[in-house]
N, C-alpha and C. Protein backbone atom coordinates (compact mmCIF):
# COMPACT_ATOMS: atom_id res chain seq x y z
N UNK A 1 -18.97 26.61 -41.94
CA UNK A 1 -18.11 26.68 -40.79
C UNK A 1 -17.90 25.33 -40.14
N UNK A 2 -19.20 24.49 -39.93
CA UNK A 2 -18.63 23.30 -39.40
C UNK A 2 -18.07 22.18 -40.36
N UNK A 3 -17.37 22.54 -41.71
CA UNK A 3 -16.30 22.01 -42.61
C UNK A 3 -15.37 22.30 -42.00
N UNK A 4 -14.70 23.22 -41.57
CA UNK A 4 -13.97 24.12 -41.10
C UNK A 4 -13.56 23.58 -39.93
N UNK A 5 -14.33 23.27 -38.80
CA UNK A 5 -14.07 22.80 -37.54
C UNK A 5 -13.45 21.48 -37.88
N UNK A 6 -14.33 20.64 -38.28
CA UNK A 6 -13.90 19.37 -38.60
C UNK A 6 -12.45 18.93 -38.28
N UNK A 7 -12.17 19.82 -39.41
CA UNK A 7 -10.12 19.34 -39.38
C UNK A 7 -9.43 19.65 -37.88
N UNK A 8 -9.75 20.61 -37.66
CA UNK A 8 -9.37 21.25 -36.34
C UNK A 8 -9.81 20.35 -35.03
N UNK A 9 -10.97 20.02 -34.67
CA UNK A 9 -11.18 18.81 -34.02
C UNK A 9 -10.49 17.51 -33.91
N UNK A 10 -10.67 16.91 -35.56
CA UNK A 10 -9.71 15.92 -36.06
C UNK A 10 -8.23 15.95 -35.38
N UNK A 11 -7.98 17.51 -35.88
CA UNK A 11 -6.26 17.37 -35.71
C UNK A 11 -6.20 17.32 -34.12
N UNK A 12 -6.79 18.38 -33.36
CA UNK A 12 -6.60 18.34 -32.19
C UNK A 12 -7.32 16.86 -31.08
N UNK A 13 -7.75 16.14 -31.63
CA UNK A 13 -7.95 14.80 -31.36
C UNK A 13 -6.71 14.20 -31.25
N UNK A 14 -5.93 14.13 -32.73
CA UNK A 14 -5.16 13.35 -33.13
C UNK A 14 -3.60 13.76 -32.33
N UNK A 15 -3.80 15.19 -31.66
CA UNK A 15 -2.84 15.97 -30.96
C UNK A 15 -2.59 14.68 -29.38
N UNK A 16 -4.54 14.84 -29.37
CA UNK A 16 -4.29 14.53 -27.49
C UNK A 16 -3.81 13.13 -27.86
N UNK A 17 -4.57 12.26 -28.76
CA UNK A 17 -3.72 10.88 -28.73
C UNK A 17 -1.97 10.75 -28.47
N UNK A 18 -1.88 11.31 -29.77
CA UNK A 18 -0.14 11.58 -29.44
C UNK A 18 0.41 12.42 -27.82
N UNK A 19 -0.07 13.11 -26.98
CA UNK A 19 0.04 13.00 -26.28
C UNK A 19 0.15 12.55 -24.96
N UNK A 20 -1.01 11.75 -25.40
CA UNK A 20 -1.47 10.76 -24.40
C UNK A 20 -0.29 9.75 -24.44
N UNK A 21 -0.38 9.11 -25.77
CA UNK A 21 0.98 7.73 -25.85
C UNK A 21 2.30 8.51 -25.40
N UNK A 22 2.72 9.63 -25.45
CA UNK A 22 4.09 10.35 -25.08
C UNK A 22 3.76 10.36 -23.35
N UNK A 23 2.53 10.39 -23.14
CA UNK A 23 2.56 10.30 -21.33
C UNK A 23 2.51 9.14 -21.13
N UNK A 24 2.49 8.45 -21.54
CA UNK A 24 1.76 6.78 -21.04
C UNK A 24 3.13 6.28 -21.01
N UNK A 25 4.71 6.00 -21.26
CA UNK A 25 5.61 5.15 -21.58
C UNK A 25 6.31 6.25 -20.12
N UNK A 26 6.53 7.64 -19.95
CA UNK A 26 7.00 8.04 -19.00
C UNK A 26 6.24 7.95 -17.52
N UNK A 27 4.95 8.05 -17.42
CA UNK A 27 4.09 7.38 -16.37
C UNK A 27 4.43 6.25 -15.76
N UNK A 28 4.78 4.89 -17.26
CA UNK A 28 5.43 3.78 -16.75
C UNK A 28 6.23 3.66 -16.35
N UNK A 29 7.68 4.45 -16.60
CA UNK A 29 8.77 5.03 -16.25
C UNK A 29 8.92 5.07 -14.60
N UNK A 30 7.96 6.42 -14.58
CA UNK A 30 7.72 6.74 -13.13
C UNK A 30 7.15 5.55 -12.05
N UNK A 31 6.04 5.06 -12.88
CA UNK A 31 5.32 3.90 -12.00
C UNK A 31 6.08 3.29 -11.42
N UNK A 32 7.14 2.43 -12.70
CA UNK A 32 7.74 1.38 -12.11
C UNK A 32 8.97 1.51 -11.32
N UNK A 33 9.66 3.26 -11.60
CA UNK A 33 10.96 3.80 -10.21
C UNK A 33 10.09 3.51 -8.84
N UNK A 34 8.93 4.51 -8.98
CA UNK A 34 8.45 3.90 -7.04
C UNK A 34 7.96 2.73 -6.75
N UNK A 35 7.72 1.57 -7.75
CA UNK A 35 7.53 0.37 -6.87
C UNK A 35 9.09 0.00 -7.12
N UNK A 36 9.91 0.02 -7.90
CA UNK A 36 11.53 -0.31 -7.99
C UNK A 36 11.83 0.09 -6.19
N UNK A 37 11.56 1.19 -6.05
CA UNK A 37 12.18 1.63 -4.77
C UNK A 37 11.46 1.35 -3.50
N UNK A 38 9.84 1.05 -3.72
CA UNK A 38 9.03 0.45 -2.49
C UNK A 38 9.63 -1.06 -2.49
N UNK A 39 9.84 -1.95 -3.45
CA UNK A 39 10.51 -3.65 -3.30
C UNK A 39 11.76 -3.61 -2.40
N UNK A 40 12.59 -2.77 -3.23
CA UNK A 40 14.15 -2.64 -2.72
C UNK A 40 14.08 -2.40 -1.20
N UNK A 41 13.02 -1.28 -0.71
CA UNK A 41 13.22 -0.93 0.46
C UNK A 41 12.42 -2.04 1.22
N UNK A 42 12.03 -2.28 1.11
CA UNK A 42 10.75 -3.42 2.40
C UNK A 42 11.69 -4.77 1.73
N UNK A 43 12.68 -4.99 1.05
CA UNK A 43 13.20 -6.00 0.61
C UNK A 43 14.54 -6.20 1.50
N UNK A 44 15.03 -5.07 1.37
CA UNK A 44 16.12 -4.77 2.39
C UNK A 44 15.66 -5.06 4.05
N UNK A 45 14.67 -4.18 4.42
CA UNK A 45 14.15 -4.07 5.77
C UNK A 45 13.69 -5.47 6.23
N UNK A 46 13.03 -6.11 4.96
CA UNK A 46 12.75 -7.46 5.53
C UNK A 46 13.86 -8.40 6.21
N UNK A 47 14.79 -8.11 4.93
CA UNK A 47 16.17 -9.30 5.64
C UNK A 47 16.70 -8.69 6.81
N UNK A 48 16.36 -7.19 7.12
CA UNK A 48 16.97 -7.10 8.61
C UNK A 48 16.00 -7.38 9.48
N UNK A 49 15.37 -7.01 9.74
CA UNK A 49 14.35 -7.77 10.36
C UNK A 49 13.89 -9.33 10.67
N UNK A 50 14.23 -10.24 9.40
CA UNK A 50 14.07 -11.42 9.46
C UNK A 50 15.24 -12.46 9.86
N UNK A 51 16.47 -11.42 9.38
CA UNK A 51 17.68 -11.95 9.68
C UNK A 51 17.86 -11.57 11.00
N UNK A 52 17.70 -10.56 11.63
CA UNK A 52 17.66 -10.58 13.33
C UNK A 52 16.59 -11.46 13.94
N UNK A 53 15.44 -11.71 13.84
CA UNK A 53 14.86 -12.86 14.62
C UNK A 53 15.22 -14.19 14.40
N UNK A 54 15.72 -14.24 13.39
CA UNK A 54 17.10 -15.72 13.59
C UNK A 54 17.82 -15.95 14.27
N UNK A 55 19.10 -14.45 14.22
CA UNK A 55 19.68 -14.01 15.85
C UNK A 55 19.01 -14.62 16.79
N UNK A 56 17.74 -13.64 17.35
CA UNK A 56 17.51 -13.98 18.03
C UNK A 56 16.64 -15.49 19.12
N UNK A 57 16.46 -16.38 18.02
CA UNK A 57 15.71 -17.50 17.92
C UNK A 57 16.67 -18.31 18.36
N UNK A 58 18.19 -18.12 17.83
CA UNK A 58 19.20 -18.83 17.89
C UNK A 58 19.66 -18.04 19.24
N UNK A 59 19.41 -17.34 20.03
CA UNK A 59 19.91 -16.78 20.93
C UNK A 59 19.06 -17.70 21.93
N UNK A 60 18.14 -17.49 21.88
CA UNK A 60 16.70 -18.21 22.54
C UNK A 60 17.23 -19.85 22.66
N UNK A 61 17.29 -20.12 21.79
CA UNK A 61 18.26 -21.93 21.69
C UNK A 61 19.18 -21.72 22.23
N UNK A 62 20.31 -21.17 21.98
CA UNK A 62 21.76 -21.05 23.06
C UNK A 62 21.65 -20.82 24.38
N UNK A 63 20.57 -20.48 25.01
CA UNK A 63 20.80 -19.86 26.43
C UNK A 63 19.26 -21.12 26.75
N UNK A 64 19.18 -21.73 26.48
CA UNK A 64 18.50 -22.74 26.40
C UNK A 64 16.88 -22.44 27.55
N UNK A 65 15.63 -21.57 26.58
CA UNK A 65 14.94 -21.04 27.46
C UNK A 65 13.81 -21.89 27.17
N UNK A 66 13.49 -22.63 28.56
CA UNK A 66 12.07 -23.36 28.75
C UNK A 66 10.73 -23.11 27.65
N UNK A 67 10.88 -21.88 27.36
CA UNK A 67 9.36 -20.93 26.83
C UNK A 67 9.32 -21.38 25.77
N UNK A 68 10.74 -21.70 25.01
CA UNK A 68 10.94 -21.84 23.52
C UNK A 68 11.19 -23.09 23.20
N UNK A 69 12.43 -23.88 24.06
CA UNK A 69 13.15 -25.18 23.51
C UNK A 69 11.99 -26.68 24.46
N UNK A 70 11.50 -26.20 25.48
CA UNK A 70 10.43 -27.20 26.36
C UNK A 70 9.82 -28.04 24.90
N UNK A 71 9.51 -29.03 25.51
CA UNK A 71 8.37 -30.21 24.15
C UNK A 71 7.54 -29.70 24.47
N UNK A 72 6.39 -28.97 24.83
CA UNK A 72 5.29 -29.04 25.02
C UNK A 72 5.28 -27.29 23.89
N UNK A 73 5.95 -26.59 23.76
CA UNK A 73 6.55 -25.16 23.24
C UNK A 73 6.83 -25.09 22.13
N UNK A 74 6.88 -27.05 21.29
CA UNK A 74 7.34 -27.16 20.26
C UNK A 74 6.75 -26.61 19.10
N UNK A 75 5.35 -26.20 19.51
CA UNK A 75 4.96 -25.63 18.21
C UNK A 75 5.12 -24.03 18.06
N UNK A 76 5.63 -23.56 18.96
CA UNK A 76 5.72 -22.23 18.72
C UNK A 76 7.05 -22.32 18.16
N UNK A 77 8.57 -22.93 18.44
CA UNK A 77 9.64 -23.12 17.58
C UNK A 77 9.01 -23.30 16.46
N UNK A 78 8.62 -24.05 15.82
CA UNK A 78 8.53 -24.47 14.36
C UNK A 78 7.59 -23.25 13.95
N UNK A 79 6.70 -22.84 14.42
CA UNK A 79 5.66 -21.34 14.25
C UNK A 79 7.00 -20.51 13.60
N UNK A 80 7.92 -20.27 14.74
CA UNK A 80 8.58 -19.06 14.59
C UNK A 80 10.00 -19.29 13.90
N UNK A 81 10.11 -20.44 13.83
CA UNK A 81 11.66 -20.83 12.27
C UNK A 81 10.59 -20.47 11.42
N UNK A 82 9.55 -20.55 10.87
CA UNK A 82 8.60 -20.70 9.88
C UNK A 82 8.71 -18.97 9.32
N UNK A 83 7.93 -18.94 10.21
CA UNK A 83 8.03 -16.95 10.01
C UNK A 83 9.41 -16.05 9.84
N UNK A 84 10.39 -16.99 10.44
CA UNK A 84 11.89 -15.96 10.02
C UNK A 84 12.17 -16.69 8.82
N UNK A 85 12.36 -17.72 7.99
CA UNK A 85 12.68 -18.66 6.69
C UNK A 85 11.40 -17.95 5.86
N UNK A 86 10.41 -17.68 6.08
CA UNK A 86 9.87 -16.83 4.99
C UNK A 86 9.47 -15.67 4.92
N UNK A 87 9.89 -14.87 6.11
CA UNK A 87 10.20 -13.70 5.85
C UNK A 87 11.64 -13.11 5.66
N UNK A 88 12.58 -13.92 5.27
CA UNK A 88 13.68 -13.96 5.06
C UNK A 88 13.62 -14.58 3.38
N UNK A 89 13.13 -15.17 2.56
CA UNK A 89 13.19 -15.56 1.71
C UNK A 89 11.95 -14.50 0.78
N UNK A 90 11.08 -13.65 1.68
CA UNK A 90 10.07 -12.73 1.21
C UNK A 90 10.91 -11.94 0.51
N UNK A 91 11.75 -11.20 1.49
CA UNK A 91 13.02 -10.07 1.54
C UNK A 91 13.70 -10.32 0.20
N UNK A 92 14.23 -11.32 0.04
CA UNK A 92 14.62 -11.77 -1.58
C UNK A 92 14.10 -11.74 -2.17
N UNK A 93 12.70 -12.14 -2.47
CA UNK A 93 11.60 -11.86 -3.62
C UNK A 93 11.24 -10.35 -4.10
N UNK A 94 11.17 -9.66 -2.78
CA UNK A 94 11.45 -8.28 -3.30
C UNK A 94 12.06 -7.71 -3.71
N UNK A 95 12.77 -8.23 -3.26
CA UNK A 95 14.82 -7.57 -3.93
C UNK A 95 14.19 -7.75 -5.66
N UNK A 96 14.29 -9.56 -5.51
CA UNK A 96 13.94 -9.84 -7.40
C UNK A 96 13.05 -9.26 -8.34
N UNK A 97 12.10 -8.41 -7.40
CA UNK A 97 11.28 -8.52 -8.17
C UNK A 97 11.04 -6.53 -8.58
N UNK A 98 12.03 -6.27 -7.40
CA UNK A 98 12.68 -4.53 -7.64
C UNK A 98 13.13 -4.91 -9.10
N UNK A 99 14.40 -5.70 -8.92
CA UNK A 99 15.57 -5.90 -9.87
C UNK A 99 14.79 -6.19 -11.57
N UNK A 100 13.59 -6.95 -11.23
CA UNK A 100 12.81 -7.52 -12.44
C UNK A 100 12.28 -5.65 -13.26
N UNK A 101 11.60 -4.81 -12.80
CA UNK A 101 10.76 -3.82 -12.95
C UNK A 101 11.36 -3.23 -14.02
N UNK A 102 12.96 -3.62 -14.14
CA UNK A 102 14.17 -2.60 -14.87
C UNK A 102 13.78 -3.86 -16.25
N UNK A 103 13.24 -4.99 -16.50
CA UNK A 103 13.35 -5.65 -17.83
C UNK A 103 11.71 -5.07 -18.21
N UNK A 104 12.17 -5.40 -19.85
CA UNK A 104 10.89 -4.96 -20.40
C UNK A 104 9.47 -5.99 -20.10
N UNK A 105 8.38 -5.84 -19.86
CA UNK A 105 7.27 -5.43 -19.68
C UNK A 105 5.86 -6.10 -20.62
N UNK A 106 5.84 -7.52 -21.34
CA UNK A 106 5.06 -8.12 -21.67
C UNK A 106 3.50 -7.18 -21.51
N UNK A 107 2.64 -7.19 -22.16
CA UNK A 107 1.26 -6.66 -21.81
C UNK A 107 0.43 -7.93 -21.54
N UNK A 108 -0.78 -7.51 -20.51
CA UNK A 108 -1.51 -8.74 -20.13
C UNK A 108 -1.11 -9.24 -18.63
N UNK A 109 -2.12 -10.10 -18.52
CA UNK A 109 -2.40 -10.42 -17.40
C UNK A 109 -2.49 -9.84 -16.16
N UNK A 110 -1.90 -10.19 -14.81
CA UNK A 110 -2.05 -9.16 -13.92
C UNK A 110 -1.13 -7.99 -13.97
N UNK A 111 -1.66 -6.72 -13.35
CA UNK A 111 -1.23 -5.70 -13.83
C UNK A 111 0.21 -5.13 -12.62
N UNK A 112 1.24 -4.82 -12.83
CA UNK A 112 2.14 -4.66 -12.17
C UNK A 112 2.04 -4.26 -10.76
N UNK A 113 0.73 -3.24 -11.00
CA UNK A 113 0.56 -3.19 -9.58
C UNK A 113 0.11 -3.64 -8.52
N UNK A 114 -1.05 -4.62 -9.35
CA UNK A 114 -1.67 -5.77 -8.38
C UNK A 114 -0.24 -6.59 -8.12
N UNK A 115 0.83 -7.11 -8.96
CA UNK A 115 1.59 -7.98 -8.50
C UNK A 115 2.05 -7.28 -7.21
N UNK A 116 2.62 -6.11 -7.32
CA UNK A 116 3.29 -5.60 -6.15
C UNK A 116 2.36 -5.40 -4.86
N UNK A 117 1.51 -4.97 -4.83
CA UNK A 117 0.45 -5.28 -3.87
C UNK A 117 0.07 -6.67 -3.25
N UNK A 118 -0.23 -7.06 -4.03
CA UNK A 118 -0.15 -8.82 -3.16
C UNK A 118 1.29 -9.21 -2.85
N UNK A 119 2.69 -8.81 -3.98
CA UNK A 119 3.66 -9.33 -2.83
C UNK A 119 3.85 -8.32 -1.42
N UNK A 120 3.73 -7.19 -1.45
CA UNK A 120 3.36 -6.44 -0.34
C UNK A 120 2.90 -7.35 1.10
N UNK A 121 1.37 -7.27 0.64
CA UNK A 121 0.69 -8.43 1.52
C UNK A 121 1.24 -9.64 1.88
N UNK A 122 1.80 -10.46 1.13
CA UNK A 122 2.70 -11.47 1.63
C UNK A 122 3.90 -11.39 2.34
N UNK A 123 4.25 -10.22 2.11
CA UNK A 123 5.38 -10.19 3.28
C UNK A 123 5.05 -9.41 4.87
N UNK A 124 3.66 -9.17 4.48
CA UNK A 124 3.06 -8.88 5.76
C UNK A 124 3.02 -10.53 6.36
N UNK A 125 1.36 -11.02 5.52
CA UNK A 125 1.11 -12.11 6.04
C UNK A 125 0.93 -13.23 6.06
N UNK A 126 2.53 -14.05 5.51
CA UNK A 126 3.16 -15.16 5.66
C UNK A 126 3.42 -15.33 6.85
N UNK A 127 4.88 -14.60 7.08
CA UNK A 127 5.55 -14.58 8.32
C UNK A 127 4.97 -14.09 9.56
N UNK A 128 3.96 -12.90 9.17
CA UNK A 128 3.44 -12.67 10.59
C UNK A 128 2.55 -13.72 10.82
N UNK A 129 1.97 -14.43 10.11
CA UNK A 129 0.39 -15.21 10.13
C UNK A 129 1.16 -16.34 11.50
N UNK A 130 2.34 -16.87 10.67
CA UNK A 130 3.55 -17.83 11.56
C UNK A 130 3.66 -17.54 12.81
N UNK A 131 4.53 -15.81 13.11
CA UNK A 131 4.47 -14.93 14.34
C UNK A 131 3.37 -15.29 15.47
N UNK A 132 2.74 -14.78 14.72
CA UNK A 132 1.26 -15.51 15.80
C UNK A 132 0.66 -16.71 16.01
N UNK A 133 0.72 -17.54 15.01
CA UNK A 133 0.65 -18.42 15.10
C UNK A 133 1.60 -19.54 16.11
N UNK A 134 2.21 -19.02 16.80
CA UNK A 134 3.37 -19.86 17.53
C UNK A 134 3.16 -18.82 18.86
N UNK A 135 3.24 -17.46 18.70
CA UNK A 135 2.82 -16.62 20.37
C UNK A 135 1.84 -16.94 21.35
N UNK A 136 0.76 -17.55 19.98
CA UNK A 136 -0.38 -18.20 21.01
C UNK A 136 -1.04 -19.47 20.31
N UNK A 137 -0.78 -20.47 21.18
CA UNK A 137 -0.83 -21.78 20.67
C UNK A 137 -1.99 -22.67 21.57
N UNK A 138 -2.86 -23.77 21.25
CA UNK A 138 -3.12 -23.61 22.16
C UNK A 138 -3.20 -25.76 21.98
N UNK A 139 -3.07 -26.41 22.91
CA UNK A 139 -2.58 -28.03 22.46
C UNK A 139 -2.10 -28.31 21.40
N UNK A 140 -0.57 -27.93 21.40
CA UNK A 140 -0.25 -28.23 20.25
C UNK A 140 -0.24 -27.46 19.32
N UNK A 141 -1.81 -27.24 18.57
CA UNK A 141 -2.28 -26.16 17.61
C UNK A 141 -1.53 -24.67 17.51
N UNK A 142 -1.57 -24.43 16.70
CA UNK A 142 -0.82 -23.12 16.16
C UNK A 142 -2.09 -22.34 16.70
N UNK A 143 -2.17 -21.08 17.25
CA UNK A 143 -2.97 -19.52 17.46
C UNK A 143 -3.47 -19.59 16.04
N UNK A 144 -5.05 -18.71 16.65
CA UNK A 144 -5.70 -18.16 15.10
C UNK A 144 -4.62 -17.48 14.34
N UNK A 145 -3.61 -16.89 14.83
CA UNK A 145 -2.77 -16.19 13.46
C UNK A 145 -2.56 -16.98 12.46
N UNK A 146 -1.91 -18.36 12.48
CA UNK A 146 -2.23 -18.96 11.36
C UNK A 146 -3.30 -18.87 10.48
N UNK A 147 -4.19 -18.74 10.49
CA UNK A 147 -5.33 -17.88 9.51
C UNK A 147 -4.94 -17.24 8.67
N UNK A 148 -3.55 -16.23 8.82
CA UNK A 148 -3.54 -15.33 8.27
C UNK A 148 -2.45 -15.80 6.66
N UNK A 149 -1.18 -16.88 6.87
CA UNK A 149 -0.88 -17.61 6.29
C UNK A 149 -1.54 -17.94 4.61
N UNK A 150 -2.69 -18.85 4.94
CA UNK A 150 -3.36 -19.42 3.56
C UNK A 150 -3.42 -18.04 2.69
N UNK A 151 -4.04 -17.22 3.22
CA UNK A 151 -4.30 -15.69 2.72
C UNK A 151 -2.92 -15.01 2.34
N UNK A 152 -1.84 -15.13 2.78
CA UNK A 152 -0.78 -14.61 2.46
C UNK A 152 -0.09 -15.84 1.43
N UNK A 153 -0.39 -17.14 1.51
CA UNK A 153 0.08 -17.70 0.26
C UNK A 153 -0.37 -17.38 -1.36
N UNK A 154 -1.61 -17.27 -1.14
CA UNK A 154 -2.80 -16.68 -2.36
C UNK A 154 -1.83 -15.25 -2.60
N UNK A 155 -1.75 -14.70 -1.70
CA UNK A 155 -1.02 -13.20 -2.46
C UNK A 155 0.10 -13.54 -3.24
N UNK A 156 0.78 -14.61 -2.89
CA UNK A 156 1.82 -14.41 -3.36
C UNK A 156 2.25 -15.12 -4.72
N UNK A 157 1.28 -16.36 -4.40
CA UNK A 157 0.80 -17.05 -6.21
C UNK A 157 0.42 -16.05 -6.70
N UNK A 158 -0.17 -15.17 -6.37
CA UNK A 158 -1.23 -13.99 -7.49
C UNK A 158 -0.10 -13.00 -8.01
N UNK A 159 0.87 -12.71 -6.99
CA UNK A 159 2.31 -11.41 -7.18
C UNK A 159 3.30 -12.53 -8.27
N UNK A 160 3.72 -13.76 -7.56
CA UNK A 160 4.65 -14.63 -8.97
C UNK A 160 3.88 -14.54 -10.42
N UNK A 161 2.89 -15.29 -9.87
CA UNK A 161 2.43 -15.42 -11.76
C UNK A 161 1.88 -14.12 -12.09
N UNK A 162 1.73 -12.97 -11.95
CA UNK A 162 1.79 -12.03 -12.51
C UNK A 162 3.16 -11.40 -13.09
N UNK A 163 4.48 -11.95 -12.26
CA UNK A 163 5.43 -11.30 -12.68
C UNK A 163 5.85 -12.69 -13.46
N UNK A 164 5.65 -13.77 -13.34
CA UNK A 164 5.95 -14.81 -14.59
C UNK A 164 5.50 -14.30 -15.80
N UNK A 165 3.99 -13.67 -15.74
CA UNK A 165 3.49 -13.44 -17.15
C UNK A 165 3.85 -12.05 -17.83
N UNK A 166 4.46 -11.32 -17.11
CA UNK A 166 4.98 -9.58 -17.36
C UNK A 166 6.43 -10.12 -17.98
N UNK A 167 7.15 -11.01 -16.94
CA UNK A 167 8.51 -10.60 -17.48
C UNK A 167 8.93 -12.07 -17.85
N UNK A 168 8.34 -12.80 -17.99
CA UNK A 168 8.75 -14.49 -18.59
C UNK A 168 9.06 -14.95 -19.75
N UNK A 169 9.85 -15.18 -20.50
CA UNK A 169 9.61 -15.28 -21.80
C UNK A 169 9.58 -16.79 -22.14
């Protein structure tokens, strides 16, 4: 009898493999529609968002307000051009990197989802690290939010060269 099993084991082994590889390419499928559609959307939202505190920065300059345009204030301007120019240029990376998910798929290195996760994080905390970094300043010096910056650059070397090495040829 256990001649008998053998094949049956065998085959039904050889069943789940083939199953398994028939789930594994539609999984990816799926994987990569909801981060396609998490980039696109926080890619979109970013440029409104980033493109209105430009508005409004430039509104802040036109009506010419002490808090912002004063020399002594100067580091919170440059704080806060800082944080709208890269969270405005984040917004694009996501877009690219939605748009990238649709080419095929190199194996190796970091894994798609770590890329998307650290660019995630970077479009948290680049621009906000900036945000704060300019709300509270203190001689000159940028606020501890800057802290948050170095940490949001690292995400985002870690999110590029993962998608250099996925989709680069």
């Amino acid at each position: 009898m256990s001649a008998m099993s053998e094949p049956d084991d065998a085959r039904s082994s050889a069943e789940q493999l083939g199953e398994a590889a028939r789930a594994a390419p539609e999984d990816d499928v799926d994987r990569r529609a909801r981060l396609r559609g998490h980039h696109m959307r926080w890619g979109w939202w970013s440029l409104a968002v980033f493109l209105t505190l430009g508005l409004v920065l430039e509104a802040l300059h036109g009506f010419k307000l002490g808090f912002y345009l004063d020399v002594h204030n100067q580091t919170r301007r440059h704080m806060w051009t800082l944080a709208h120019a890269h969270g405005t240029l984040l917004g694009l990376v996501h877009i690219a990197f939605a748009a990238s998910l649709r080419a095929p798929a190199r194996e190796g290195g970091v894994s798609l989802t770590l890329s998307s996760r650290c660019l995630t994080a970077a479009g948290v905390l680049l621009p906000g690290g900036f945000l704060l970094g300019g709300a509270w300043f203190f001689a000159g010096d940028p606020g501890p939010g800057i802290l948050l910056v170095p940490i949001g650059g690292l995400c985002l070397l870690i999110a590029v060269y993962g998608a250099a090495v996925r989709f680069g040829r």
